[in-house]
Protein backbone atom coordinates (compact mmCIF):
# COMPACT_ATOMS: atom_id res chain seq x y z
CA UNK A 1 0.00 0.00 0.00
CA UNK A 2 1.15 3.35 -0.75
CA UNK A 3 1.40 5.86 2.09
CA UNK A 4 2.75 8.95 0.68
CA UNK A 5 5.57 10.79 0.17
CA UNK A 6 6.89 12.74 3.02
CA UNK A 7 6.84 16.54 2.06
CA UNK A 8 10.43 17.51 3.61
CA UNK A 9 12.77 15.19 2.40
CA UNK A 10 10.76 12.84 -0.09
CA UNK A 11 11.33 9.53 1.21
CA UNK A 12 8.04 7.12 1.07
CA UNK A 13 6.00 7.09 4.05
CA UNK A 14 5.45 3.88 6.45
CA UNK A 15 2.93 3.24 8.87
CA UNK A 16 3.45 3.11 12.54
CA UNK A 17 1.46 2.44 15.87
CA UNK A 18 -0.37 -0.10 14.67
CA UNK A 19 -2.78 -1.57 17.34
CA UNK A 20 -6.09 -3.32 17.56
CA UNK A 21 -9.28 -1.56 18.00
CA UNK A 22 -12.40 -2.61 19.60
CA UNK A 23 -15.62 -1.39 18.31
CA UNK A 24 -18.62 -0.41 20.45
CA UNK A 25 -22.05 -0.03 20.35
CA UNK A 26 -22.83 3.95 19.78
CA UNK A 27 -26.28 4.11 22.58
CA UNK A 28 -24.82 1.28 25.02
CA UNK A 29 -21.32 1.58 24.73
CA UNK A 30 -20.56 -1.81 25.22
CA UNK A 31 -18.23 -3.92 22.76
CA UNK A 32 -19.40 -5.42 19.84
CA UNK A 33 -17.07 -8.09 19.52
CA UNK A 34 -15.55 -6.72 16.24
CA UNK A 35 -12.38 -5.39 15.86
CA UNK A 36 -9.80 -4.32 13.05
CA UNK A 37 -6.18 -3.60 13.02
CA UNK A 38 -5.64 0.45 12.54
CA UNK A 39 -3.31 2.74 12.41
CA UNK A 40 -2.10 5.41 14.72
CA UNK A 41 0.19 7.44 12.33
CA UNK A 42 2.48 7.40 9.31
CA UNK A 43 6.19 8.20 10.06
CA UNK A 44 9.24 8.96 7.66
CA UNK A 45 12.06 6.37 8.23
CA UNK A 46 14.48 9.28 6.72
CA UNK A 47 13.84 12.23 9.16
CA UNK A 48 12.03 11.06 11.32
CA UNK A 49 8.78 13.10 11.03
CA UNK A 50 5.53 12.02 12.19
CA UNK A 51 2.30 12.97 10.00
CA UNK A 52 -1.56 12.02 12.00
CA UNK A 53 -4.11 10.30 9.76
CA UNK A 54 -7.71 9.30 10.31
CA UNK A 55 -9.00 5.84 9.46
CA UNK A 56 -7.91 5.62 6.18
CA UNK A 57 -5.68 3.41 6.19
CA UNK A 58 -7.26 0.76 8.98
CA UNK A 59 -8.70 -2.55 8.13
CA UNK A 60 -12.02 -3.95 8.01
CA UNK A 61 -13.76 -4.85 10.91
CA UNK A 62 -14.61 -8.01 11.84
CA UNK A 63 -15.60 -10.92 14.27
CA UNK A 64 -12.36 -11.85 16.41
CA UNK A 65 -11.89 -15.61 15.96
């Protein structure tokens, strides 16, 4: 998957922070039992700068096995 390019220095982006997230229910708050692997933010291996994204780049959810 392509992240980017990094806008200082060029070099491709990579993600970073990834973690698994739990969805809940929106009126009970309780968990769903679906999660999906996400993203907390794309870094630059070259400098070193971090950029934040939103859920772009996070997986499908679906029913932990």
């Amino acid at each position: 998957m392509n992240y980017g390019k990094c806008d200082r220095c060029g070099a491709d982006l990579m993600p970073a922070d990834w973690f698994e997230e739990k969805e809940y229910d929106s009126k009970t708050m309780l968990p769903t039992g679906r999660v999906r692997w996400a993203v907390g933010y794309i870094v630059c291996p070259e400098c070193g700068r971090k950029f934040c994204v939103d859920d772009t780049f996070d997986g499908q959810w679906h029913y932990k096995s």
